[in-house]
N, C-alpha and C. Protein backbone atom coordinates (compact mmCIF):
# COMPACT_ATOMS: atom_id res chain seq x y z
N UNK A 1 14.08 4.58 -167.35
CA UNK A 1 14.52 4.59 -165.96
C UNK A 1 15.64 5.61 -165.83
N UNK A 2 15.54 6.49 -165.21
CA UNK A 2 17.23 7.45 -164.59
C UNK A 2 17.22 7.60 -163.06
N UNK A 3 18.01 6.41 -162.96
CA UNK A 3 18.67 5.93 -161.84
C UNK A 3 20.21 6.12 -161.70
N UNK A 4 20.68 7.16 -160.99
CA UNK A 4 22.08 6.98 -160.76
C UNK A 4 22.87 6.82 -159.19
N UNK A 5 23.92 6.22 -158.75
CA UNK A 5 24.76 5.09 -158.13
C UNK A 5 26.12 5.79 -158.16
N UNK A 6 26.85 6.75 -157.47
CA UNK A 6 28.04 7.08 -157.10
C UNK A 6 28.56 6.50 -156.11
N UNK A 7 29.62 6.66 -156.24
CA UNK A 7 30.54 6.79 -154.54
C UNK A 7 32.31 7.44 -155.20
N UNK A 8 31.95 8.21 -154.02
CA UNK A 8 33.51 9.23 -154.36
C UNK A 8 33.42 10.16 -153.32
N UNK A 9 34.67 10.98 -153.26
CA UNK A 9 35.10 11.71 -152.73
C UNK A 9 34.73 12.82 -152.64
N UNK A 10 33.87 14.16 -151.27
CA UNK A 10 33.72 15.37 -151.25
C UNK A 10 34.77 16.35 -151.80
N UNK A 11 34.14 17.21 -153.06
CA UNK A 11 35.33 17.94 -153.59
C UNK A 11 35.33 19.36 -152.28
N UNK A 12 34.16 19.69 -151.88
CA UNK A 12 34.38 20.50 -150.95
C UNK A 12 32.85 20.36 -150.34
N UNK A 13 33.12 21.77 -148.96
CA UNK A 13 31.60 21.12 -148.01
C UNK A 13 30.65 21.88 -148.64
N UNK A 14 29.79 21.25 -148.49
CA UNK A 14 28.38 21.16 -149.11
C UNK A 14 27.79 22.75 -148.70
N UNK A 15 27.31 23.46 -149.35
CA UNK A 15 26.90 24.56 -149.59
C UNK A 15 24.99 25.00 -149.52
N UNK A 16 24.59 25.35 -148.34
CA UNK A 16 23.20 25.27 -148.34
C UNK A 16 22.45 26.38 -148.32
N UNK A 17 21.77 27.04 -148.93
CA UNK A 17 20.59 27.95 -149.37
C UNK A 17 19.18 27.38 -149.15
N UNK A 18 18.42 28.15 -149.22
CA UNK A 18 16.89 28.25 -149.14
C UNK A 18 16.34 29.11 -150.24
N UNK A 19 15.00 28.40 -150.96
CA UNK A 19 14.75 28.85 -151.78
C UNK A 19 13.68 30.09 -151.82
N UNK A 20 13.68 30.83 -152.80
CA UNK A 20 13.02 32.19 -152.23
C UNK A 20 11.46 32.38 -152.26
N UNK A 21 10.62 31.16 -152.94
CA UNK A 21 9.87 31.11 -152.36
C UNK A 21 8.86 30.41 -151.81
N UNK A 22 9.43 29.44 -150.69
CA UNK A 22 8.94 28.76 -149.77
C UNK A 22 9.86 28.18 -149.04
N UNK A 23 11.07 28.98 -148.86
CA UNK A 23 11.85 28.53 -148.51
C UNK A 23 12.63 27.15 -148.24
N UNK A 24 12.64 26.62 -149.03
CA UNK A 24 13.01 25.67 -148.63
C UNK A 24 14.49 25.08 -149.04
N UNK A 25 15.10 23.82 -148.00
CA UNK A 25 16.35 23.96 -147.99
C UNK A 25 16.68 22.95 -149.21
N UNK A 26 17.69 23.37 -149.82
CA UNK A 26 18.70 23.06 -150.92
C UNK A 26 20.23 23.09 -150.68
N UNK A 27 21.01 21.97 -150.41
CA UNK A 27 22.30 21.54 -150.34
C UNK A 27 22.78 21.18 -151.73
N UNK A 28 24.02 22.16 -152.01
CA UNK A 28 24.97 21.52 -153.33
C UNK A 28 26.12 21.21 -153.07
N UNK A 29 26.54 20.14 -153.35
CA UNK A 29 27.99 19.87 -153.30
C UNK A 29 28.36 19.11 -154.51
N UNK A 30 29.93 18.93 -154.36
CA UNK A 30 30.13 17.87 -155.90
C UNK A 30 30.95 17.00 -155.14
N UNK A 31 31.14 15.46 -156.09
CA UNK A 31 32.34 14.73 -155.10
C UNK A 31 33.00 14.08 -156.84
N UNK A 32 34.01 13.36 -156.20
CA UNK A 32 35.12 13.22 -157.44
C UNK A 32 34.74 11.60 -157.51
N UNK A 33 34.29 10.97 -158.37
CA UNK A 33 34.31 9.61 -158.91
C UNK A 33 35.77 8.67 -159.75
N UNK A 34 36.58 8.31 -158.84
CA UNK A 34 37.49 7.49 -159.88
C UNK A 34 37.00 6.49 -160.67
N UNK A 35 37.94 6.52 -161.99
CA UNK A 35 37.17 6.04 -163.15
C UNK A 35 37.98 4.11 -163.16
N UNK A 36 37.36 3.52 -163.38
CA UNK A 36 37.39 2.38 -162.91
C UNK A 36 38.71 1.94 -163.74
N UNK A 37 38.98 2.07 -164.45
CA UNK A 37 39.96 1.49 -165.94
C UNK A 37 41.25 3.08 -166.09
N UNK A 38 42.51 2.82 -165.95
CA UNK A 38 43.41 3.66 -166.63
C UNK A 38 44.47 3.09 -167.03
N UNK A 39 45.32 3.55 -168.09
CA UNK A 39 46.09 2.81 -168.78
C UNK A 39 47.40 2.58 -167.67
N UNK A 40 47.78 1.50 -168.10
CA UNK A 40 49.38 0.90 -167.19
C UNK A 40 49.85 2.26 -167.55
N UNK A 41 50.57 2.91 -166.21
CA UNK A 41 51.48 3.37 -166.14
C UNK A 41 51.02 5.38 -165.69
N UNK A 42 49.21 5.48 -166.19
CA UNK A 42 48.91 6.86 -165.97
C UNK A 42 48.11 6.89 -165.03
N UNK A 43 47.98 7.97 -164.33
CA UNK A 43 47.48 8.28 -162.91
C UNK A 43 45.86 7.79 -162.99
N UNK A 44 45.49 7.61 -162.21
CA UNK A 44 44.19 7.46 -162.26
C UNK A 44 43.28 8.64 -162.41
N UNK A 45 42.73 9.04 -163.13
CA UNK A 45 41.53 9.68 -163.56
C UNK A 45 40.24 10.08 -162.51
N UNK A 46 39.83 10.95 -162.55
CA UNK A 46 38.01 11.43 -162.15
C UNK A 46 37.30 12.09 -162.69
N UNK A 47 36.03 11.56 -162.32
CA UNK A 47 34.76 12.88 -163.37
C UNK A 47 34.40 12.91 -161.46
N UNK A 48 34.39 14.75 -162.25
CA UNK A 48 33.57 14.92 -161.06
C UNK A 48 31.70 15.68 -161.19
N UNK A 49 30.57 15.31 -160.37
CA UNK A 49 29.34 15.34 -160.24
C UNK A 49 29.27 16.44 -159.41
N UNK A 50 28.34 17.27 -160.04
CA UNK A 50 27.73 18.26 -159.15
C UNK A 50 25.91 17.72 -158.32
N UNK A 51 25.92 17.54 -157.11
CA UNK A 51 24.86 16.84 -156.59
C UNK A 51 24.16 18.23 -155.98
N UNK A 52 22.49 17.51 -156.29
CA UNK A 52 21.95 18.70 -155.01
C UNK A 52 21.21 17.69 -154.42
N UNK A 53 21.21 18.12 -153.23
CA UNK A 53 19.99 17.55 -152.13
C UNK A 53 19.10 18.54 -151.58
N UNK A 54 17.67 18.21 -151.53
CA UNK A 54 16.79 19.00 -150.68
C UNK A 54 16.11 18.36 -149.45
N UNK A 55 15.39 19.69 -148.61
CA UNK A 55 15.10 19.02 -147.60
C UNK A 55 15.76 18.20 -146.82
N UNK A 56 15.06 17.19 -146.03
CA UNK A 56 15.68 15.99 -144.90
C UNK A 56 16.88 16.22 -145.81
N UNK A 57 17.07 15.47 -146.92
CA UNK A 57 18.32 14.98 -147.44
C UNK A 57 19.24 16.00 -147.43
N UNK A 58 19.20 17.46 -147.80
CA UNK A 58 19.86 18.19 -147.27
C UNK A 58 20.15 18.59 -146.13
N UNK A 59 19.39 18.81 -145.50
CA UNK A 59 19.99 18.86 -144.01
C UNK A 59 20.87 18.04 -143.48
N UNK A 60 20.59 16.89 -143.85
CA UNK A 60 21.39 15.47 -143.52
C UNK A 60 22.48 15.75 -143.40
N UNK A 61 23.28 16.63 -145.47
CA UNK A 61 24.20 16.69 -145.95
C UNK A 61 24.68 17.81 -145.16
N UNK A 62 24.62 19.17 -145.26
CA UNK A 62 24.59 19.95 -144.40
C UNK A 62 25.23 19.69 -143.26
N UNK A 63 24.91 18.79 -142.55
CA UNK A 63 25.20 18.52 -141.00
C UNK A 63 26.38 17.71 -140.70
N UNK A 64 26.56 16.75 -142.16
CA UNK A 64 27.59 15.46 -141.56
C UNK A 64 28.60 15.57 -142.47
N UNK A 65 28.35 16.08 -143.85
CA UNK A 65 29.12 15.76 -145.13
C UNK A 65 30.10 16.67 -144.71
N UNK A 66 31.91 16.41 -144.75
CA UNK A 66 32.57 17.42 -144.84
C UNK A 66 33.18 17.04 -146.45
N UNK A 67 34.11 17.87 -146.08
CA UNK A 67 34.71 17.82 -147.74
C UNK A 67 36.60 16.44 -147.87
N UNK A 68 36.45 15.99 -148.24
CA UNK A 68 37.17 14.76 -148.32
C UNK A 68 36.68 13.39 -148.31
N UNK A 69 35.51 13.10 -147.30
CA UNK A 69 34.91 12.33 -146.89
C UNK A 69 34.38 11.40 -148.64
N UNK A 70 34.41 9.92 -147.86
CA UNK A 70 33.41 9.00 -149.27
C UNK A 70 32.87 9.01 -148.67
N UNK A 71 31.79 9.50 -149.79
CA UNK A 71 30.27 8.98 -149.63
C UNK A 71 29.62 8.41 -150.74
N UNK A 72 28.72 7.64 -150.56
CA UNK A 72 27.23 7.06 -152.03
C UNK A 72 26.37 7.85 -152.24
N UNK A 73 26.08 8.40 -153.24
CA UNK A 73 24.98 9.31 -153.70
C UNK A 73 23.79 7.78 -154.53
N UNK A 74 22.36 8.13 -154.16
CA UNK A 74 21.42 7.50 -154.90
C UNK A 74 20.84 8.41 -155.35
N UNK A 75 20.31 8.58 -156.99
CA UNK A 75 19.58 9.50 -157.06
C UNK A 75 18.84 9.52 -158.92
N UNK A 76 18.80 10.74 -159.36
CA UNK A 76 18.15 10.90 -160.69
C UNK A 76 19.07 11.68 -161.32
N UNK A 77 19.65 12.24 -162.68
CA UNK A 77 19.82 13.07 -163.30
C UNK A 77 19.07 14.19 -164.02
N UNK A 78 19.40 15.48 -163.43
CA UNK A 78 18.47 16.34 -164.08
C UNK A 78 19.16 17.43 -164.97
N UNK A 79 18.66 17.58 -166.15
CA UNK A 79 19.38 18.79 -166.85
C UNK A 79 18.75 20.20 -166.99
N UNK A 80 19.17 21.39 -166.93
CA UNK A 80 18.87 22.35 -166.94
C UNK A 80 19.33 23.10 -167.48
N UNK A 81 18.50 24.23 -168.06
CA UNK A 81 19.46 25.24 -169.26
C UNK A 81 18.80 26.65 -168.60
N UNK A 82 19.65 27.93 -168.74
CA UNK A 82 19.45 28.97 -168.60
C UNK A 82 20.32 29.69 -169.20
N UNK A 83 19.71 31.30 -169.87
CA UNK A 83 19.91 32.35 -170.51
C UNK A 83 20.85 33.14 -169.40
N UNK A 84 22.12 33.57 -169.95
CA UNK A 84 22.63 34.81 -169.16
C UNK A 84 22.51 36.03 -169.37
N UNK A 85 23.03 37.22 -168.82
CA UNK A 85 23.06 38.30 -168.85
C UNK A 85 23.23 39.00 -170.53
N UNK A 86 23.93 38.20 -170.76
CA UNK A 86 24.71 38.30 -172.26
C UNK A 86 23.76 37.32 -173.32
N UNK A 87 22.67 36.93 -173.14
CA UNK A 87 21.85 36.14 -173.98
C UNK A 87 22.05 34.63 -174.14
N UNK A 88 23.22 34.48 -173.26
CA UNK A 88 24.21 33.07 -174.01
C UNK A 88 23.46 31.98 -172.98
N UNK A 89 23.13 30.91 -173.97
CA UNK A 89 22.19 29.60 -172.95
C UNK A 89 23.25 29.00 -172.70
N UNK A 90 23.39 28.44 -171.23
CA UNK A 90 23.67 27.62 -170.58
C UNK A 90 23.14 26.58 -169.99
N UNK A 91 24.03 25.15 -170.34
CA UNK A 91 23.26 23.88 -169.98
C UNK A 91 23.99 23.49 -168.97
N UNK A 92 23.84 22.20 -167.97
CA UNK A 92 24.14 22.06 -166.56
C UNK A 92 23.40 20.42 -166.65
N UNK A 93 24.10 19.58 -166.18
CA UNK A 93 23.48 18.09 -165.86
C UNK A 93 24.25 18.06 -164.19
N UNK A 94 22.72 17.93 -163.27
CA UNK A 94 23.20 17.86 -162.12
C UNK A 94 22.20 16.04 -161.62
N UNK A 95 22.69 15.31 -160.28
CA UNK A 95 22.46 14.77 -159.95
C UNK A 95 21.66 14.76 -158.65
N UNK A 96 20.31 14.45 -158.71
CA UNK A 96 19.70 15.12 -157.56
C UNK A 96 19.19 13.71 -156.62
N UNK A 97 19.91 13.79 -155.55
CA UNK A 97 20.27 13.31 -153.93
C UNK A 97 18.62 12.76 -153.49
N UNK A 98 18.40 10.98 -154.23
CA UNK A 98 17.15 10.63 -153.01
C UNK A 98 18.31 9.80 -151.97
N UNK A 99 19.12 9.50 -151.99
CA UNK A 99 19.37 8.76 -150.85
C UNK A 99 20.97 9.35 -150.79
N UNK A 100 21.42 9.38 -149.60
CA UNK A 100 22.87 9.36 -149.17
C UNK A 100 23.86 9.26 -148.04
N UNK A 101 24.88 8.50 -148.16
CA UNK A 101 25.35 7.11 -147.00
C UNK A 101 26.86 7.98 -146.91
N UNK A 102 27.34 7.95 -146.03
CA UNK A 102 28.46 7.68 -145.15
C UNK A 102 29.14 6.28 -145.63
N UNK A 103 30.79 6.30 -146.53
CA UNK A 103 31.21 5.22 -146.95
C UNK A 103 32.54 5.27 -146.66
N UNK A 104 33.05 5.82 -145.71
CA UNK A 104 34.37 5.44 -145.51
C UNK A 104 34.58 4.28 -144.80
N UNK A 105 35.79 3.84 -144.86
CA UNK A 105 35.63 2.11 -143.52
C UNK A 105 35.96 3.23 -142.40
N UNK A 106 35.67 1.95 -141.79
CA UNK A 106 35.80 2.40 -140.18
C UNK A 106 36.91 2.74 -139.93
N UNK A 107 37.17 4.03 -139.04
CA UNK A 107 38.30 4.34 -138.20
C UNK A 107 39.25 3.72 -137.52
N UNK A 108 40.28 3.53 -137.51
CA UNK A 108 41.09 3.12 -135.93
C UNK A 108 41.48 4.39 -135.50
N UNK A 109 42.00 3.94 -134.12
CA UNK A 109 42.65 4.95 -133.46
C UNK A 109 43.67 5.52 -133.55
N UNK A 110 44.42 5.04 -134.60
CA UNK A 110 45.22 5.66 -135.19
C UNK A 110 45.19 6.80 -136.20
N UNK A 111 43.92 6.56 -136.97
CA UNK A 111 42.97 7.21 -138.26
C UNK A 111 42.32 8.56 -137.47
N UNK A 112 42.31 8.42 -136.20
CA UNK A 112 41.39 9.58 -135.05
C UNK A 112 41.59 10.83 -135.66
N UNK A 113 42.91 11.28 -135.64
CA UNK A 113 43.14 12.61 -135.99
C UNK A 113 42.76 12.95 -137.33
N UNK A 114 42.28 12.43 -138.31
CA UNK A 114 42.09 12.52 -139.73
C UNK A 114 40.26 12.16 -139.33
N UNK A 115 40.03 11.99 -138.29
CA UNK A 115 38.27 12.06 -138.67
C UNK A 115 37.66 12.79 -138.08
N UNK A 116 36.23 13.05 -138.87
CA UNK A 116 35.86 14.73 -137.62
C UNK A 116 34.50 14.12 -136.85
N UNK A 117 34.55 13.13 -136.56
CA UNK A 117 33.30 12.98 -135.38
C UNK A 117 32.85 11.23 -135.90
N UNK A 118 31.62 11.17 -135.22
CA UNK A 118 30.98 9.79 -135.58
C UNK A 118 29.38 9.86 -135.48
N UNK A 119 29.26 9.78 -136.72
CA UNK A 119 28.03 10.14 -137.05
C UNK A 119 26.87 9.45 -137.14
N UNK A 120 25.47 9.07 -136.64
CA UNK A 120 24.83 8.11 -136.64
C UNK A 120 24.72 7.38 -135.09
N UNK A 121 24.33 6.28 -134.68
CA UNK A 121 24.42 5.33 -133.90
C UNK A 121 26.08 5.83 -132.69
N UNK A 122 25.63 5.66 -131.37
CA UNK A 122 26.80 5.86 -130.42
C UNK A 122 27.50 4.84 -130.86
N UNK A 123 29.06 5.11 -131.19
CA UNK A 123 30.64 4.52 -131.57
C UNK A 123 30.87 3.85 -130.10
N UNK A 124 30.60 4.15 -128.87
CA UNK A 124 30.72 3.54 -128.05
C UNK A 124 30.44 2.28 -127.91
N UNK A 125 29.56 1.68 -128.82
CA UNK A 125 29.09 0.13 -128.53
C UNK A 125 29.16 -0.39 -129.66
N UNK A 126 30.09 -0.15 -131.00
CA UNK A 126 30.36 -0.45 -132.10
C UNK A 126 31.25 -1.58 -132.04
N UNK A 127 30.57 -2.93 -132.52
CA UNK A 127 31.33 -4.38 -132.58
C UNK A 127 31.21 -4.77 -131.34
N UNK A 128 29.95 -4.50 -130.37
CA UNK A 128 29.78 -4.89 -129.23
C UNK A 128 28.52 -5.85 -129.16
N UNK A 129 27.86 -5.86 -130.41
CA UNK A 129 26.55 -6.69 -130.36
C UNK A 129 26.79 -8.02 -129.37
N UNK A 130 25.12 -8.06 -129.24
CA UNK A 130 25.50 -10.34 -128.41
C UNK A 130 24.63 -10.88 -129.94
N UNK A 131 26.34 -11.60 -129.93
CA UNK A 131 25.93 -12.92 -131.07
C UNK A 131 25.55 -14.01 -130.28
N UNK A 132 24.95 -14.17 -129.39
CA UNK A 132 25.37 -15.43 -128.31
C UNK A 132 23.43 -16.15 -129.26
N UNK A 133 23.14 -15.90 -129.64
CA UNK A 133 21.78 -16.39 -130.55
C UNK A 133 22.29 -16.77 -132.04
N UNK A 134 23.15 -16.44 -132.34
CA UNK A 134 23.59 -16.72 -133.63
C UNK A 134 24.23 -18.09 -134.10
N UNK A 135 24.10 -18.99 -134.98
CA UNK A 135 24.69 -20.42 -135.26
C UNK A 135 25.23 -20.36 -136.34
N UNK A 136 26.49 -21.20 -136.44
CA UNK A 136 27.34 -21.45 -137.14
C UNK A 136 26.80 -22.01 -138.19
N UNK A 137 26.86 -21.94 -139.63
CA UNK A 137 26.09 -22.62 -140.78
C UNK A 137 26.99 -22.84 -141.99
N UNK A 138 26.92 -23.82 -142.47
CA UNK A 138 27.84 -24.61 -143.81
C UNK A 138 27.27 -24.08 -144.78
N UNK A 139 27.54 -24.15 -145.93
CA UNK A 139 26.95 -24.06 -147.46
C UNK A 139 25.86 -25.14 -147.15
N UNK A 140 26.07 -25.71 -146.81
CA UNK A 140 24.97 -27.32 -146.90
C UNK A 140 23.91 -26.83 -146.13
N UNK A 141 23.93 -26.37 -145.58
CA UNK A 141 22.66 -25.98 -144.50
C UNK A 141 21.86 -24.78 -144.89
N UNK A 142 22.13 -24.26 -145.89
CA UNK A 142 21.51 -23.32 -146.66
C UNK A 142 20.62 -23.49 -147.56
N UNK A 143 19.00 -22.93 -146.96
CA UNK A 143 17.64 -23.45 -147.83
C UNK A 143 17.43 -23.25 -149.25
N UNK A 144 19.03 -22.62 -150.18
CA UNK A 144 18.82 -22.39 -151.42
C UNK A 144 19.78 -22.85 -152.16
């Protein structure tokens, strides 16, 4: 199975090309993962991931991802090696983008000036649903 599960921080905005032949679109960006465990007293740590997305999923990225922003990457690991100019092989483990979410919490209006838009679903009717169908339920009332 190679299944991989991020969430971290845009190290910068996502960078998109087309490929040369069939054009098609390819988004790279990397974001910074803090590492769950650091010793009392030292800064907290990151590895950072170089991601690509294609297609839909790039465009997606492309359009919404800026650079600071959390986001969740779902995806695969792929490795790749290439020869340079100078003969010398180079290897590369990148993470390639099937799914990817928007993970910051929600804004206040105070947070406004630090966000660059609202992306998805109109913000206008956000926490406006009718619960008026919805019932109150105990642990006890639960079919499991």
């Amino acid at each position: 199975m190679n299944k991989v599960e991020l969430l971290g921080r845009l190290t910068r905005d996502p960078e998109v090309r087309y490929t040369q032949t069939n054009n098609t679109l390819v988004a790279n960006f990397s974001i910074a993962v803090n590492r769950r465990f650091a010793k009392e007293g030292d800064p907290v740590t990151a590895d950072f991931f170089n991601i690509v997305a294609w297609n839909k999923t790039g465009e997606f990225v492309s359009k919404y991802f800026k650079k600071g922003q959390q986001v969740a990457v779902v995806g695969r690991l792929q490795n790749r090696n290439w020869d340079d100019q100078n003969g010398q092989k180079h290897y590369a483990t990148d993470v390639i983008a099937e799914e990817v979410y928007f993970a910051d919490s929600k804004k206040t209006d105070s947070d406004s000036a630090n966000f660059n838009g609202t992306f998805g679903a109109d913000a206008s009717n956000a926490g406006s649903a009718d619960t008026s169908d919805f019932e109150t339920t105990t642990g006890n009332d639960l079919p499991f």
